[in-house]
C-alpha atoms as a PDB file:
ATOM      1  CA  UNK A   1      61.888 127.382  64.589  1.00  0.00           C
ATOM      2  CA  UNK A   2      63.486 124.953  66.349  1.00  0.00           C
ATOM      3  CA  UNK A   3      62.203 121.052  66.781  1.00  0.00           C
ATOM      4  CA  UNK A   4      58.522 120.168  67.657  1.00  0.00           C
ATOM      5  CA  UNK A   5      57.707 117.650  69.918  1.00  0.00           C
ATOM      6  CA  UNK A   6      54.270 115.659  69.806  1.00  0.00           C
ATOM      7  CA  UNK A   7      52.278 114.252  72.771  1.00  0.00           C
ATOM      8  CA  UNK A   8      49.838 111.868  72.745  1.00  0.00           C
ATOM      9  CA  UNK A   9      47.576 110.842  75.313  1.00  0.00           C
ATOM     10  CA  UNK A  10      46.379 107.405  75.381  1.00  0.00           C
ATOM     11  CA  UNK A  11      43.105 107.293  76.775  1.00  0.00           C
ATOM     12  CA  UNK A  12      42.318 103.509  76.492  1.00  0.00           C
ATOM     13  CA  UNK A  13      43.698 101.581  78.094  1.00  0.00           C
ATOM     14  CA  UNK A  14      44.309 104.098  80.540  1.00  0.00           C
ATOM     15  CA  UNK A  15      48.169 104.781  80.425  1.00  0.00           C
ATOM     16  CA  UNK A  16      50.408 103.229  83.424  1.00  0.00           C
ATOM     17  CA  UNK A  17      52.507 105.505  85.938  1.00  0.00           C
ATOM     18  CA  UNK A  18      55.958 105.706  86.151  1.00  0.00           C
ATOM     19  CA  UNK A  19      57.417 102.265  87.171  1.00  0.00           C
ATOM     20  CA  UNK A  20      59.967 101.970  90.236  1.00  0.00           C
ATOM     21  CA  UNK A  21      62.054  99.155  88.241  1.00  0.00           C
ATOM     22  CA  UNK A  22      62.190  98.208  84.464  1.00  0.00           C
ATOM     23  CA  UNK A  23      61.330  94.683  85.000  1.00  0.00           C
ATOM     24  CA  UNK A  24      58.671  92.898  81.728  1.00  0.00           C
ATOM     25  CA  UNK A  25      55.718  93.528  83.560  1.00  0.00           C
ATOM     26  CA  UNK A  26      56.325  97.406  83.612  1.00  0.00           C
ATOM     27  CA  UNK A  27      57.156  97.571  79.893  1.00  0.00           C
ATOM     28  CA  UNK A  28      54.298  95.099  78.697  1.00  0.00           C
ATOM     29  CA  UNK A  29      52.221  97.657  80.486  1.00  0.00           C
ATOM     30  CA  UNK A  30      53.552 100.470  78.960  1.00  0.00           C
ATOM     31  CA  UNK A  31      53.477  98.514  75.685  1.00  0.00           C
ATOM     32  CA  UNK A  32      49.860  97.489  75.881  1.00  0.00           C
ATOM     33  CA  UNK A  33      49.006 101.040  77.012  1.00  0.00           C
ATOM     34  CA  UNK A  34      50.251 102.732  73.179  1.00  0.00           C
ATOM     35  CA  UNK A  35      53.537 103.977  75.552  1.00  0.00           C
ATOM     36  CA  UNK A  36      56.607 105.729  73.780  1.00  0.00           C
ATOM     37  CA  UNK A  37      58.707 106.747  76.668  1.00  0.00           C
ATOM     38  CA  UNK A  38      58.732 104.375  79.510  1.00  0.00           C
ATOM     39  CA  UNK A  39      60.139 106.409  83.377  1.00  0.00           C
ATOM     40  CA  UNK A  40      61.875 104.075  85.517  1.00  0.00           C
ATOM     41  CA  UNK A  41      64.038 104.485  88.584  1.00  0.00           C
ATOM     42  CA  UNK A  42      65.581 101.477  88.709  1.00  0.00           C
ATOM     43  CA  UNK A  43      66.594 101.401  84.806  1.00  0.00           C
ATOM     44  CA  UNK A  44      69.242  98.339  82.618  1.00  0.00           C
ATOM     45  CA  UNK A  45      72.018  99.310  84.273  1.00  0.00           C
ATOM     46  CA  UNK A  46      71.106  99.653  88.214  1.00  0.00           C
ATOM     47  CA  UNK A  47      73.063  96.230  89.264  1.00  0.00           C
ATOM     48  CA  UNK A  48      76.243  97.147  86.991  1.00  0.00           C
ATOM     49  CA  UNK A  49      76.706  95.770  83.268  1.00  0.00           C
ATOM     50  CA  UNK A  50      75.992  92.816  82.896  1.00  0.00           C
ATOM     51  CA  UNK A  51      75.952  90.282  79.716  1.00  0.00           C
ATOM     52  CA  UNK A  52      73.100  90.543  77.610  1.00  0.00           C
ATOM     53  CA  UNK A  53      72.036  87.262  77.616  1.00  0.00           C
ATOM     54  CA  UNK A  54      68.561  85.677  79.761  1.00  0.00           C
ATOM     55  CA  UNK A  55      66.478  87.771  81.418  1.00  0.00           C
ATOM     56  CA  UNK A  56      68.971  91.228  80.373  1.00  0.00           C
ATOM     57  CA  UNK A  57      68.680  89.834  77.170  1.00  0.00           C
ATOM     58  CA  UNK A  58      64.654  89.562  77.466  1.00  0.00           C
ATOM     59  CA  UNK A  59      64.376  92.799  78.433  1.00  0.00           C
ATOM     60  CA  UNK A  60      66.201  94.355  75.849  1.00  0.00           C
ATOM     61  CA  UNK A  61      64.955  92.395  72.796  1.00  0.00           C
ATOM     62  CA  UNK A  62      60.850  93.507  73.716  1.00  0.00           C
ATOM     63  CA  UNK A  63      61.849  97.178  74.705  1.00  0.00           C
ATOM     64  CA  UNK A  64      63.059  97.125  71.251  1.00  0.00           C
ATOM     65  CA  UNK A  65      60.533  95.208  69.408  1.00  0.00           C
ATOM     66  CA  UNK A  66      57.728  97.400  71.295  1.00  0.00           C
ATOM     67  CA  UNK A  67      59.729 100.510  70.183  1.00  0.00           C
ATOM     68  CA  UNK A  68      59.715 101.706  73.965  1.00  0.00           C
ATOM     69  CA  UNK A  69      62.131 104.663  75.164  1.00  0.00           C
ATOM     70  CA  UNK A  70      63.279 104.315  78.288  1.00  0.00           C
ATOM     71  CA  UNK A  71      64.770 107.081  80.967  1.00  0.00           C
ATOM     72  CA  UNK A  72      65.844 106.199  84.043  1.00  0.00           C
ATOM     73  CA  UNK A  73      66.737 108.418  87.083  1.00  0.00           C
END
């Protein structure tokens, strides 16, 4: 049998929608709602690479310490 994947509804806090733009307030959301997978369209690399330092930097090190997926398309 091939690999299983788990669900898991968060009932409360009630989970947030998909977000238009990965900005903090989307993934604090996300983080604060139990989250896994956060669905963006606007996702890290939408302006072009950039250095990951400030904001980019921000971003990165609480997606990471929240342990929050992120798929953008």
């Amino acid at each position: 049998m091939g690999p299983q994947v788990q669900f898991r509804l968060v009932q409360d806090p009630p989970p947030p929608g998909p977000a238009a733009a990965l900005v903090e307030g989307a993934i604090q959301l996300a983080a604060e709602a139990g989250a896994d997978l956060l669905l963006v369209h606007h996702g890290l690399f939408w302006n072009g690479r950039l250095p990951w330092t400030g904001a980019s930097y921000r971003l990165l090190q609480t997606l990471i310490g929240q342990d929050l997926a992120v798929y953008s398309a």
